[in-house]
PDB file of N, CA and C in Angstrom:
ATOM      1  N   UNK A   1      53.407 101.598  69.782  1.00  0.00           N
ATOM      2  CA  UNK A   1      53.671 100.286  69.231  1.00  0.00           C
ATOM      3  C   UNK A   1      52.984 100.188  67.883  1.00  0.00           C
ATOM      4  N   UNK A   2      53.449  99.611  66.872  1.00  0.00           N
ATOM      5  CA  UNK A   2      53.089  99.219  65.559  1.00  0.00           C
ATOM      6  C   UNK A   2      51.563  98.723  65.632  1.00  0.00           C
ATOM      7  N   UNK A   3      50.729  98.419  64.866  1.00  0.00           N
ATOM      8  CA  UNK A   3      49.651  97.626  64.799  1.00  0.00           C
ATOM      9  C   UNK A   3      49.766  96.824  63.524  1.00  0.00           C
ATOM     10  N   UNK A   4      49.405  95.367  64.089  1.00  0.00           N
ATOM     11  CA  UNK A   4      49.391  94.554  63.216  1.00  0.00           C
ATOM     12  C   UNK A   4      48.473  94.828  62.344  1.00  0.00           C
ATOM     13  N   UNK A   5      48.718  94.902  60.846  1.00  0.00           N
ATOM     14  CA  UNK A   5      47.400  94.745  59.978  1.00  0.00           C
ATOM     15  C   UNK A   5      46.799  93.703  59.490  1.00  0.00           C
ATOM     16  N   UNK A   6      47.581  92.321  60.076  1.00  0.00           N
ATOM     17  CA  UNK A   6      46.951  91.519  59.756  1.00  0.00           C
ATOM     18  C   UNK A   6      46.224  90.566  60.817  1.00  0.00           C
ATOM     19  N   UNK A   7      45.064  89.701  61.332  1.00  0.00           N
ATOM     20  CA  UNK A   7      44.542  89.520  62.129  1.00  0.00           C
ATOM     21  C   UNK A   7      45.473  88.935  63.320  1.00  0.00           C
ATOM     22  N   UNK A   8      45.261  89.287  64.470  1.00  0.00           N
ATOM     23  CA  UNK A   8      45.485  89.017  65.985  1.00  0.00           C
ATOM     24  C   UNK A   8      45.758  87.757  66.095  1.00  0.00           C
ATOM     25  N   UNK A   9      45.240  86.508  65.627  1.00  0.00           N
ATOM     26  CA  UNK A   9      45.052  85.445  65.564  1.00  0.00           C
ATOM     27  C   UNK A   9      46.813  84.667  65.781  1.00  0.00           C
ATOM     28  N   UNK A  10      46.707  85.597  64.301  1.00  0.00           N
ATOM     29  CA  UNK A  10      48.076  85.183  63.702  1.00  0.00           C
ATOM     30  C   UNK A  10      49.032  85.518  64.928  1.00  0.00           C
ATOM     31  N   UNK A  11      50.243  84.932  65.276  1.00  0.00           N
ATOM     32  CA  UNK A  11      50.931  85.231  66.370  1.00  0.00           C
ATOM     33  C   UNK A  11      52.052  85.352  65.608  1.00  0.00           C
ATOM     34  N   UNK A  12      52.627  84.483  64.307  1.00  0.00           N
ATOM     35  CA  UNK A  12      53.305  85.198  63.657  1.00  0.00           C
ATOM     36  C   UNK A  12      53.879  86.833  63.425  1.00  0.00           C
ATOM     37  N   UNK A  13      52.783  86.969  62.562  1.00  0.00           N
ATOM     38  CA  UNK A  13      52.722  88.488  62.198  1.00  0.00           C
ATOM     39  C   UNK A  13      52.638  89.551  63.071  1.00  0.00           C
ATOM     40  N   UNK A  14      52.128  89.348  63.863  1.00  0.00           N
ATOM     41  CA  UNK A  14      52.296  90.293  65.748  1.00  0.00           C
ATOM     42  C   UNK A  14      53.945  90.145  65.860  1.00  0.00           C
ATOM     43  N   UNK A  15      54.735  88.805  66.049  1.00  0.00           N
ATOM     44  CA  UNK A  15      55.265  89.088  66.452  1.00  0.00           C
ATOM     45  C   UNK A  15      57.233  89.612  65.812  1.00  0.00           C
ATOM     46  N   UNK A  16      56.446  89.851  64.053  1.00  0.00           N
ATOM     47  CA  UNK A  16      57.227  90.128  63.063  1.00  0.00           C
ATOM     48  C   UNK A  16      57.360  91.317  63.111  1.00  0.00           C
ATOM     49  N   UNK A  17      56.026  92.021  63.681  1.00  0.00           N
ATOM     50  CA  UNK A  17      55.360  93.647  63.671  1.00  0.00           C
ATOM     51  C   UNK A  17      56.092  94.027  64.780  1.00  0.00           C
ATOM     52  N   UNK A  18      55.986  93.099  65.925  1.00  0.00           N
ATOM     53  CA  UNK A  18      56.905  93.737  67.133  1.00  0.00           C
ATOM     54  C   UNK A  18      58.380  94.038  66.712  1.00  0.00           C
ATOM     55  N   UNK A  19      58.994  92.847  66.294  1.00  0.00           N
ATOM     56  CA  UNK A  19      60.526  92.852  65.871  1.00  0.00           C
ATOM     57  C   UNK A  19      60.863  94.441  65.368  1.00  0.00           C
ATOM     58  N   UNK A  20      60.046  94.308  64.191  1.00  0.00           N
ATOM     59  CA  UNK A  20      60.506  95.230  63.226  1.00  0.00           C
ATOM     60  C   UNK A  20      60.401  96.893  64.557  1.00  0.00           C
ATOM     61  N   UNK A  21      59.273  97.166  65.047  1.00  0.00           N
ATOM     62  CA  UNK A  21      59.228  98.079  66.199  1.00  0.00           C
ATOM     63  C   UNK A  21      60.583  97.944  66.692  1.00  0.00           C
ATOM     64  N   UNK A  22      60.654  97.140  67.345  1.00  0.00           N
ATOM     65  CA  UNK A  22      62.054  96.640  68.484  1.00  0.00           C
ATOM     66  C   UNK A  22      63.058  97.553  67.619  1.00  0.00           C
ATOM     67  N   UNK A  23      63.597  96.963  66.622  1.00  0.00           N
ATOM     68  CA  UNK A  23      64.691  97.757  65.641  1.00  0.00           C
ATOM     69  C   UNK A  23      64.456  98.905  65.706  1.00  0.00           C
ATOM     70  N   UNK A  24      63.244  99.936  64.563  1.00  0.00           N
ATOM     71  CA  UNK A  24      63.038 101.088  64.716  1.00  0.00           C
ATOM     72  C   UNK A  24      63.283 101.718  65.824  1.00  0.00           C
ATOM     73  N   UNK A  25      62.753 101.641  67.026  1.00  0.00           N
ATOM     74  CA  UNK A  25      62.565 102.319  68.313  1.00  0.00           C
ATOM     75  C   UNK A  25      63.004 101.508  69.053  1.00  0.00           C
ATOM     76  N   UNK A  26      64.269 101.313  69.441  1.00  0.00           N
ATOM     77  CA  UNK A  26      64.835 100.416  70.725  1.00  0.00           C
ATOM     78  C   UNK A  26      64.380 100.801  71.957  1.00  0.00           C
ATOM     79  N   UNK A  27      63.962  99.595  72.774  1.00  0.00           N
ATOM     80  CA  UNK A  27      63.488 100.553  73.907  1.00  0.00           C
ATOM     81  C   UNK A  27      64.448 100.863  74.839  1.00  0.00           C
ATOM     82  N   UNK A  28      64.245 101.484  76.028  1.00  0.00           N
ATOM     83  CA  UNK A  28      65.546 102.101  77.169  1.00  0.00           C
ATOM     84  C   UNK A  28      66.104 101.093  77.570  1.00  0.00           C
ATOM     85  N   UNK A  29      65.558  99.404  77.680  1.00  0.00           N
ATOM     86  CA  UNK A  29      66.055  98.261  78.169  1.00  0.00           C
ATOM     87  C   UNK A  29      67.528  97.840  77.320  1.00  0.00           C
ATOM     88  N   UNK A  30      67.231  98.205  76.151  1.00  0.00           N
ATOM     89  CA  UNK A  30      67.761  97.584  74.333  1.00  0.00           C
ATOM     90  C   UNK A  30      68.951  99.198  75.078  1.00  0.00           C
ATOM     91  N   UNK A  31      68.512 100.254  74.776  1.00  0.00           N
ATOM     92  CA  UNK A  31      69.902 101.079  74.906  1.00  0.00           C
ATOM     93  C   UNK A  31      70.620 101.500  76.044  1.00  0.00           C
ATOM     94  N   UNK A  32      70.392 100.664  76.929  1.00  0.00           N
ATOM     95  CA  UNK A  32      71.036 100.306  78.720  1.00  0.00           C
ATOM     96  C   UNK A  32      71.797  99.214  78.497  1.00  0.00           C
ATOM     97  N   UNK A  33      71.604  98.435  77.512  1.00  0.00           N
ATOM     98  CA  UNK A  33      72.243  97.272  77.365  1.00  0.00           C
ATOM     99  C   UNK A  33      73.313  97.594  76.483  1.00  0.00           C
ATOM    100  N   UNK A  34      72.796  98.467  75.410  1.00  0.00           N
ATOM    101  CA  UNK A  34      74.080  99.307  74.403  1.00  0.00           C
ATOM    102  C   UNK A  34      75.076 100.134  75.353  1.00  0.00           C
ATOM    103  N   UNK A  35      74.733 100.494  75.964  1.00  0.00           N
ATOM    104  CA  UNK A  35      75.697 101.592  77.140  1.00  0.00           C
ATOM    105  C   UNK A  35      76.755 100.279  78.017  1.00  0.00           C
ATOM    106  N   UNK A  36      76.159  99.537  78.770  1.00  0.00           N
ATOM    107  CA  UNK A  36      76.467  98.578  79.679  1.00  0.00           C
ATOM    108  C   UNK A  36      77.477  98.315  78.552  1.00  0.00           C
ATOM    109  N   UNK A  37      77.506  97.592  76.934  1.00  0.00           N
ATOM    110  CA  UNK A  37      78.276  96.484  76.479  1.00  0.00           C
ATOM    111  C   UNK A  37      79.366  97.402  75.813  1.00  0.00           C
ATOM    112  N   UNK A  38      78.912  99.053  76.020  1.00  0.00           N
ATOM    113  CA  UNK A  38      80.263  99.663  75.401  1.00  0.00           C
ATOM    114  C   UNK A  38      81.223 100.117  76.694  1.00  0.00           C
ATOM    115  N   UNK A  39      80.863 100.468  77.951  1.00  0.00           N
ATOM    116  CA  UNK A  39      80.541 100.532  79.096  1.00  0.00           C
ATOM    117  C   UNK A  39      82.414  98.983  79.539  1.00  0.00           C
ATOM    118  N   UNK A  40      81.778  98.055  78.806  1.00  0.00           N
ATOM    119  CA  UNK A  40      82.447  96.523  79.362  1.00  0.00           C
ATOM    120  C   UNK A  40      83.646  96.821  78.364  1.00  0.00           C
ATOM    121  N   UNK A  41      83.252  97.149  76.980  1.00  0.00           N
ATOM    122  CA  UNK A  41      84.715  97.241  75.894  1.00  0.00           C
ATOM    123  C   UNK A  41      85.346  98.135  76.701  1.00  0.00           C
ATOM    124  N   UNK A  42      85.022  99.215  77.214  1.00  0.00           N
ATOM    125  CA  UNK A  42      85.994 100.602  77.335  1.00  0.00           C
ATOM    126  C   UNK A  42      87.065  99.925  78.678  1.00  0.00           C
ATOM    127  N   UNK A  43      86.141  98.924  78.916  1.00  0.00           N
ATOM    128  CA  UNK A  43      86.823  98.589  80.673  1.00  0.00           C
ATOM    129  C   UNK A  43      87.590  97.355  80.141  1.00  0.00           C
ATOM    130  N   UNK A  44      87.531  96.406  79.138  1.00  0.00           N
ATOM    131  CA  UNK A  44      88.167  95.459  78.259  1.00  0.00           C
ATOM    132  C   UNK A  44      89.593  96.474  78.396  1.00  0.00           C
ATOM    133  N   UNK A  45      89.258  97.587  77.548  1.00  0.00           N
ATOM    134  CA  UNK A  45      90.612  98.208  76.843  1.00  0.00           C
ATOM    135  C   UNK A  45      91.092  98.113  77.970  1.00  0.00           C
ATOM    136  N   UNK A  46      90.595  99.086  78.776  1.00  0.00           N
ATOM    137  CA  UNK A  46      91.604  99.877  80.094  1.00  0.00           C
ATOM    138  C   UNK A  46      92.352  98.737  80.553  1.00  0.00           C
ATOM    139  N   UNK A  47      91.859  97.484  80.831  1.00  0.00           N
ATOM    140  CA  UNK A  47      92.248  96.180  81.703  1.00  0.00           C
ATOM    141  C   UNK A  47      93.506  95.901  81.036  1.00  0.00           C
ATOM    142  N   UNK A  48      93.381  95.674  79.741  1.00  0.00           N
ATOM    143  CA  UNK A  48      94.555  95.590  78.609  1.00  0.00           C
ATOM    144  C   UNK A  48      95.244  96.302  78.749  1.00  0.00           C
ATOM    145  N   UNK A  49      95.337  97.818  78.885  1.00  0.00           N
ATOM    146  CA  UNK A  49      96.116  98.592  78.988  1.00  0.00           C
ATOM    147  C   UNK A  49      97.065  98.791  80.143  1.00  0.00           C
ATOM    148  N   UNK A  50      96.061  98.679  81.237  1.00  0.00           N
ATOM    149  CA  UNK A  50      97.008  98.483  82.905  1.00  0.00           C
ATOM    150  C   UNK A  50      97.965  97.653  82.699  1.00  0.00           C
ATOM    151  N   UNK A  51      97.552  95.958  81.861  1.00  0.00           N
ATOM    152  CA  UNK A  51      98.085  94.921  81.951  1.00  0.00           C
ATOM    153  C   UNK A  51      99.489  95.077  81.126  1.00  0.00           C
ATOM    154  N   UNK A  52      99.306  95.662  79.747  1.00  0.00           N
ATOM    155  CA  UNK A  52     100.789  96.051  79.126  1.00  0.00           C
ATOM    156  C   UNK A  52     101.458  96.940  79.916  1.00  0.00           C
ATOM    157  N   UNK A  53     100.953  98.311  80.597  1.00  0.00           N
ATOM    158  CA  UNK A  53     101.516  99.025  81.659  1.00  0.00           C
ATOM    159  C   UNK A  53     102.300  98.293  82.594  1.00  0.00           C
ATOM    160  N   UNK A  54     101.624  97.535  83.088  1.00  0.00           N
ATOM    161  CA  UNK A  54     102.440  96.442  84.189  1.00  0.00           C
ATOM    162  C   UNK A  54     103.728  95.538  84.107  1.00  0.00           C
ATOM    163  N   UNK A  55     103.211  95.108  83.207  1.00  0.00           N
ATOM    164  CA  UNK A  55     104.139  94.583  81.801  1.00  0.00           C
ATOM    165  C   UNK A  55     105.584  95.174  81.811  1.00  0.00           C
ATOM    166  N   UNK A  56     105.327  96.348  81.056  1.00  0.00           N
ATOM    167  CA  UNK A  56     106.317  97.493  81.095  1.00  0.00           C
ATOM    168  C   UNK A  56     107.398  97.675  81.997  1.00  0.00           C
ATOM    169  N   UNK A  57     106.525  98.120  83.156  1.00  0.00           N
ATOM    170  CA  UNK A  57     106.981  98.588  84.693  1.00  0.00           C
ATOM    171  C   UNK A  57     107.995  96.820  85.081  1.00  0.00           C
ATOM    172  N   UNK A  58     107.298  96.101  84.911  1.00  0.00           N
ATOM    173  CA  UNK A  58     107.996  94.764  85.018  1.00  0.00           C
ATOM    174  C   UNK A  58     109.507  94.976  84.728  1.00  0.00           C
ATOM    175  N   UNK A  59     109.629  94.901  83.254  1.00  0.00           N
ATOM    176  CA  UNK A  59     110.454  95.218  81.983  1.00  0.00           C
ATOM    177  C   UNK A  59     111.549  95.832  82.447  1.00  0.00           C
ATOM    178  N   UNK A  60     110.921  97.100  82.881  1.00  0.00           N
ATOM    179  CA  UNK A  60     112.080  98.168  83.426  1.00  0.00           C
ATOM    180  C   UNK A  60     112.893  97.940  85.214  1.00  0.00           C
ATOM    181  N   UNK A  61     111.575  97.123  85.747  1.00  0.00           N
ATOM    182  CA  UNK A  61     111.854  96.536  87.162  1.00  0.00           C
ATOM    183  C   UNK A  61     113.716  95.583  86.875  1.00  0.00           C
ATOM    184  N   UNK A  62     113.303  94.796  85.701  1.00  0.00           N
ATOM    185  CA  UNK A  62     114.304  93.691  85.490  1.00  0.00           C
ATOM    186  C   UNK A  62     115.581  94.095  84.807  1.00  0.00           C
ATOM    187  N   UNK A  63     115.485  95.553  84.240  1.00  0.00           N
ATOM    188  CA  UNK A  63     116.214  96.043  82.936  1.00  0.00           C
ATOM    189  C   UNK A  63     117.510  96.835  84.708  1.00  0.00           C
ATOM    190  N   UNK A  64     116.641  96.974  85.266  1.00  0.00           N
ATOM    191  CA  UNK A  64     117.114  97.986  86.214  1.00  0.00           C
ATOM    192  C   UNK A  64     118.352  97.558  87.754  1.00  0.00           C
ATOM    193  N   UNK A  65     117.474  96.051  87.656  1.00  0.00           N
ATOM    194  CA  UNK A  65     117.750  94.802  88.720  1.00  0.00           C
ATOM    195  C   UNK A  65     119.481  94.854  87.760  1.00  0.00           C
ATOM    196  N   UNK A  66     119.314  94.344  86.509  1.00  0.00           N
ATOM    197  CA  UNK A  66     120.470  93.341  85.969  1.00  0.00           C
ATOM    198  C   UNK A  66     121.455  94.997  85.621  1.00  0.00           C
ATOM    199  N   UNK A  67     121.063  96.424  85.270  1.00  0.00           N
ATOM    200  CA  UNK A  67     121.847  96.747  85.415  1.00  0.00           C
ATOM    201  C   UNK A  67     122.530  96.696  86.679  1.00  0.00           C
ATOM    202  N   UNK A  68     122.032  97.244  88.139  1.00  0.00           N
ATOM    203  CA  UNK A  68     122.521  97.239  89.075  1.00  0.00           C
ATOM    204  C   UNK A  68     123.507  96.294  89.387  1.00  0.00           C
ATOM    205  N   UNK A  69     122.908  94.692  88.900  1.00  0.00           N
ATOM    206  CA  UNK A  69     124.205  93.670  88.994  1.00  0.00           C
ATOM    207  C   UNK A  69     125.357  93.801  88.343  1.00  0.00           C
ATOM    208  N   UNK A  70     125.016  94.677  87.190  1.00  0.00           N
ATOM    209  CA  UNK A  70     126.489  95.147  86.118  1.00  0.00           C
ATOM    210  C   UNK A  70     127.144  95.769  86.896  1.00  0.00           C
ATOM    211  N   UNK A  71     126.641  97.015  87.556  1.00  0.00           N
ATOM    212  CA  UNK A  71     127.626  98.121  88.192  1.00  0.00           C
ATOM    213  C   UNK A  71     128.265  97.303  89.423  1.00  0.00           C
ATOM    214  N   UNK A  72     127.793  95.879  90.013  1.00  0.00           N
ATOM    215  CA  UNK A  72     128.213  95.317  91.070  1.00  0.00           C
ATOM    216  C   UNK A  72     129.395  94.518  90.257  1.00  0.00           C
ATOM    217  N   UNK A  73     128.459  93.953  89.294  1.00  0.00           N
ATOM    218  CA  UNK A  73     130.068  93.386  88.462  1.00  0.00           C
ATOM    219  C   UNK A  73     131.274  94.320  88.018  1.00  0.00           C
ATOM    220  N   UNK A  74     131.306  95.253  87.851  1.00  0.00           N
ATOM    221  CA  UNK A  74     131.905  96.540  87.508  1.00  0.00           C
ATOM    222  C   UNK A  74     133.086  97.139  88.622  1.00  0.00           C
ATOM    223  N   UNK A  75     132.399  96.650  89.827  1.00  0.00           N
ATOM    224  CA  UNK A  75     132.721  97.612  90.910  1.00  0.00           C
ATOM    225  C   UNK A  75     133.698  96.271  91.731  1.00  0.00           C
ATOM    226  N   UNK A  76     133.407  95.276  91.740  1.00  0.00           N
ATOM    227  CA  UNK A  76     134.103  94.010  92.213  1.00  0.00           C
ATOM    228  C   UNK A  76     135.160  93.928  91.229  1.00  0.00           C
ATOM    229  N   UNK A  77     135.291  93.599  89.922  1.00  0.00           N
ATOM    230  CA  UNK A  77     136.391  93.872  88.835  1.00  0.00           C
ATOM    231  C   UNK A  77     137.114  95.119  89.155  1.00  0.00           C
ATOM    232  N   UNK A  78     136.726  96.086  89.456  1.00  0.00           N
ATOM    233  CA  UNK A  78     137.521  96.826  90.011  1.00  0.00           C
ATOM    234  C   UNK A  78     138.116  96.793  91.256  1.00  0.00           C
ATOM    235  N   UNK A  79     137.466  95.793  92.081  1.00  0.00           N
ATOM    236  CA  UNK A  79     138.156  95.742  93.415  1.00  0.00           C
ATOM    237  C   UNK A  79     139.345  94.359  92.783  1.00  0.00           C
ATOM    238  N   UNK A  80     139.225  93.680  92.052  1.00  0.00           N
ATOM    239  CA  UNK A  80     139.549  92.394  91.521  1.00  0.00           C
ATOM    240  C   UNK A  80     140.957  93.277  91.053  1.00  0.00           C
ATOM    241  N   UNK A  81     141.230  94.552  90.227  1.00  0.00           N
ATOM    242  CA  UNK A  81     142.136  94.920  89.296  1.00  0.00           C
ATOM    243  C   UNK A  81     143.154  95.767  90.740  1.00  0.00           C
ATOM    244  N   UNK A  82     142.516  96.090  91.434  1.00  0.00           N
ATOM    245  CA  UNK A  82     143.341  97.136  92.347  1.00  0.00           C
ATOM    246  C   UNK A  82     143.912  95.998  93.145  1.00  0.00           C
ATOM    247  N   UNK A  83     143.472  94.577  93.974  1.00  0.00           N
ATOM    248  CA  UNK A  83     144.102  93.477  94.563  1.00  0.00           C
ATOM    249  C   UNK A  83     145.292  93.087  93.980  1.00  0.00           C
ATOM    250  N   UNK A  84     144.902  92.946  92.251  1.00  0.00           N
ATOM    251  CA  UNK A  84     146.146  92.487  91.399  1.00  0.00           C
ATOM    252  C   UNK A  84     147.278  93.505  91.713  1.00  0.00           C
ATOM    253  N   UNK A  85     146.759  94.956  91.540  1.00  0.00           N
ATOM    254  CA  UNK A  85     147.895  95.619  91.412  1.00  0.00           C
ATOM    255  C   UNK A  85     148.472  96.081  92.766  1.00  0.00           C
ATOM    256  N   UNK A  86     147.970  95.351  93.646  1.00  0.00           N
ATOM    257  CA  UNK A  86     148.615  95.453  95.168  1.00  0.00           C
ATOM    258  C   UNK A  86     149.589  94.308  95.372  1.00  0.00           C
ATOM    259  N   UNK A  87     149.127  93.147  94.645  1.00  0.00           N
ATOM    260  CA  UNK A  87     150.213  92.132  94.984  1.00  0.00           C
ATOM    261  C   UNK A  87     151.253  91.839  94.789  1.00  0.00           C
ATOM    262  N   UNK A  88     152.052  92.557  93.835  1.00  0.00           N
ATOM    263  CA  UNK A  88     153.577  92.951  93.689  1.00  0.00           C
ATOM    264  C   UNK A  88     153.864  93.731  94.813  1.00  0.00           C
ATOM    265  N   UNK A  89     153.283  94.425  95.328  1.00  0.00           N
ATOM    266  CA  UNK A  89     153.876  95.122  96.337  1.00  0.00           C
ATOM    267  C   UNK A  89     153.546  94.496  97.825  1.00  0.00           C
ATOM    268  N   UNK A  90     152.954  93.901  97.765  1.00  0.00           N
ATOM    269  CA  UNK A  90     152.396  92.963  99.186  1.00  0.00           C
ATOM    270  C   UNK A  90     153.396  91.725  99.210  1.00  0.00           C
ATOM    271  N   UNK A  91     153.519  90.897  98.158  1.00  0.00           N
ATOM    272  CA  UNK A  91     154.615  89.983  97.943  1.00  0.00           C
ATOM    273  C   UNK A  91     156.166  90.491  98.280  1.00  0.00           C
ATOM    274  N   UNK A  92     156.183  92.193  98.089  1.00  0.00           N
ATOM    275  CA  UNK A  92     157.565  92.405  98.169  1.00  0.00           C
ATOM    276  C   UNK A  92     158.048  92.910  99.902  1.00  0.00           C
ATOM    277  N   UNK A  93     156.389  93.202  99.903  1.00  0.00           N
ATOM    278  CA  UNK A  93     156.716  93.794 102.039  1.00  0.00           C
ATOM    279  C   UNK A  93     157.328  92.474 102.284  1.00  0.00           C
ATOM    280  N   UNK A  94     155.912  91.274 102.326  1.00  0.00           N
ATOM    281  CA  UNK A  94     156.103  89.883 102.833  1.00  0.00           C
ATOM    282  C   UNK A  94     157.755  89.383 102.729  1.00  0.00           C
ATOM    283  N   UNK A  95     158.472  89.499 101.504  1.00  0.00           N
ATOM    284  CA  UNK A  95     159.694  89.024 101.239  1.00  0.00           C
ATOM    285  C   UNK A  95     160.627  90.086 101.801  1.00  0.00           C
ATOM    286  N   UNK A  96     160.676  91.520 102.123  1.00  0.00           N
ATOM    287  CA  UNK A  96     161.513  92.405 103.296  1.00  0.00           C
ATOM    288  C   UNK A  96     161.148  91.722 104.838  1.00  0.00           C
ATOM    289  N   UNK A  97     159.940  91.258 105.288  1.00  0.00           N
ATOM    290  CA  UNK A  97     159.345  91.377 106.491  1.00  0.00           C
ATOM    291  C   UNK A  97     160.711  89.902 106.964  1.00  0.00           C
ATOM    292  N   UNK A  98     160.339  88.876 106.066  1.00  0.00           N
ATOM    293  CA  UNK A  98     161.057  87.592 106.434  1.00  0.00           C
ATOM    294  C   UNK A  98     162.845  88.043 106.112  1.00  0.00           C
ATOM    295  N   UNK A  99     162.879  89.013 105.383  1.00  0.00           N
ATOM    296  CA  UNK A  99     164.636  89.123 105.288  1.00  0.00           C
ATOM    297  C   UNK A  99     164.722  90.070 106.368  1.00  0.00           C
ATOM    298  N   UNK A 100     164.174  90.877 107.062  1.00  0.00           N
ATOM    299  CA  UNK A 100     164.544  91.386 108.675  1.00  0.00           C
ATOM    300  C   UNK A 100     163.796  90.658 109.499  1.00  0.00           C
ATOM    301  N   UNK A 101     163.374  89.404 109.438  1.00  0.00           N
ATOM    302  CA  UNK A 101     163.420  88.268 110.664  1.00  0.00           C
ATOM    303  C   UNK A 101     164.663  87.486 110.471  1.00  0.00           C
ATOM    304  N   UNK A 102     164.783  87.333 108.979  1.00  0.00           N
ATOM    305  CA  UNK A 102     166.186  86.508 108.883  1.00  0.00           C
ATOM    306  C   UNK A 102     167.233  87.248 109.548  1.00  0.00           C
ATOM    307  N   UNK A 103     167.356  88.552 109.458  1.00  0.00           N
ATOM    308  CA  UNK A 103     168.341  89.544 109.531  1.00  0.00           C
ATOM    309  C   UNK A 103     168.408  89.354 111.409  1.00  0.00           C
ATOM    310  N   UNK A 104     167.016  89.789 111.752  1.00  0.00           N
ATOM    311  CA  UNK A 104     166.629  89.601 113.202  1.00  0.00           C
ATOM    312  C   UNK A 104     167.143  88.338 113.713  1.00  0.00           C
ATOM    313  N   UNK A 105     166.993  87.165 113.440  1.00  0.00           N
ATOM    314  CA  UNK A 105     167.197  85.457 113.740  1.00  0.00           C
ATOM    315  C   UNK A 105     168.760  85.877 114.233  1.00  0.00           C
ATOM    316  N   UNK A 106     169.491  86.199 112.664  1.00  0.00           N
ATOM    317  CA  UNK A 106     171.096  86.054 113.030  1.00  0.00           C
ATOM    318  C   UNK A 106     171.482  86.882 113.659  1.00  0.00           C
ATOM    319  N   UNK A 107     171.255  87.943 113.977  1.00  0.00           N
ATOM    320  CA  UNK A 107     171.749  88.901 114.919  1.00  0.00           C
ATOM    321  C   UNK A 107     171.745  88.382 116.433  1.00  0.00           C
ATOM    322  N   UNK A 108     170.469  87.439 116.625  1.00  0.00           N
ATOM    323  CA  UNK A 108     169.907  86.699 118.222  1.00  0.00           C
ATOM    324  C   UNK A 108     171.291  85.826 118.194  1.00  0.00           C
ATOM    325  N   UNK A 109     171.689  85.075 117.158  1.00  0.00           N
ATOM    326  CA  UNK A 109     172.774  83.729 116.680  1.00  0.00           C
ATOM    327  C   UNK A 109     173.881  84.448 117.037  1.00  0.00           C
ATOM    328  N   UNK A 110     174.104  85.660 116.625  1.00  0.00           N
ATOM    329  CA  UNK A 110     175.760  85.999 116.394  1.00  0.00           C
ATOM    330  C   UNK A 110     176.206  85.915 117.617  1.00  0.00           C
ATOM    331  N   UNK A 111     177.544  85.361 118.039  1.00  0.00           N
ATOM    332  CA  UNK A 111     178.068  85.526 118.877  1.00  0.00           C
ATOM    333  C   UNK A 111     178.572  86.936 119.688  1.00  0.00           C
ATOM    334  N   UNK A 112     178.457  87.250 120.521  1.00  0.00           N
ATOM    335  CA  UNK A 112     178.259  88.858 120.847  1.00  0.00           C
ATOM    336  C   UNK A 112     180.270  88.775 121.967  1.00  0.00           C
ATOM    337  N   UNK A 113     180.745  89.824 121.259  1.00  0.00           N
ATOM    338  CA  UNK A 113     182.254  89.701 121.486  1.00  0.00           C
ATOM    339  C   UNK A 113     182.123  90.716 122.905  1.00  0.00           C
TER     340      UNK A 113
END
């Protein structure tokens, strides 16, 4: 430790003499506390970093969700385009089915010789 050169008395100057010590020669308390507060930044970053990571993963969670709903929209429009192009031909069974019931009806009607 430093020695004051000027009298003891003074509590000042003791404790100007200490300071200036303190600076020069930090003690293990002073560079436990330097470790600990770089120690807290490094764990600041990382926290930040998980948190944009997460972020991210989110991002791609939602990017991934709304494609999937595309390919559902995609895949229904396609069931939507193949219905259309069935119903000319479903309309045309339906309209044979009722002209051989009609056909069927009058044949039951005709008078049988």
């Amino acid at each position: 430790m430093n020695v004051c050169w000027g009298e003891l008395s003074e509590g000042r100057e003791v404790h100007l003499m200490v300071q200036r010590h303190h600076l020069q020669f930090p003690s293990r308390e002073d560079e436990l506390r330097a470790v600990i507060a770089q120690l807290q930044a490094q764990e600041y970053a990382k926290d930040n970093k998980v948190a944009e990571l997460e972020c991210a993963v989110d991002t791609l969670q939602e990017t991934v969700h709304v494609l999937q709903h595309e390919a559902s929209l995609d895949t229904i429009s396609a069931l939507v385009e193949q219905y259309k192009a069935v119903q000319p031909a479903l309309a045309q069974s339906k309209m044979e089915a009722k002209a051989l019931q009609d056909v069927g009806k009058g044949y039951k009607r005709a008078p049988r010789d």
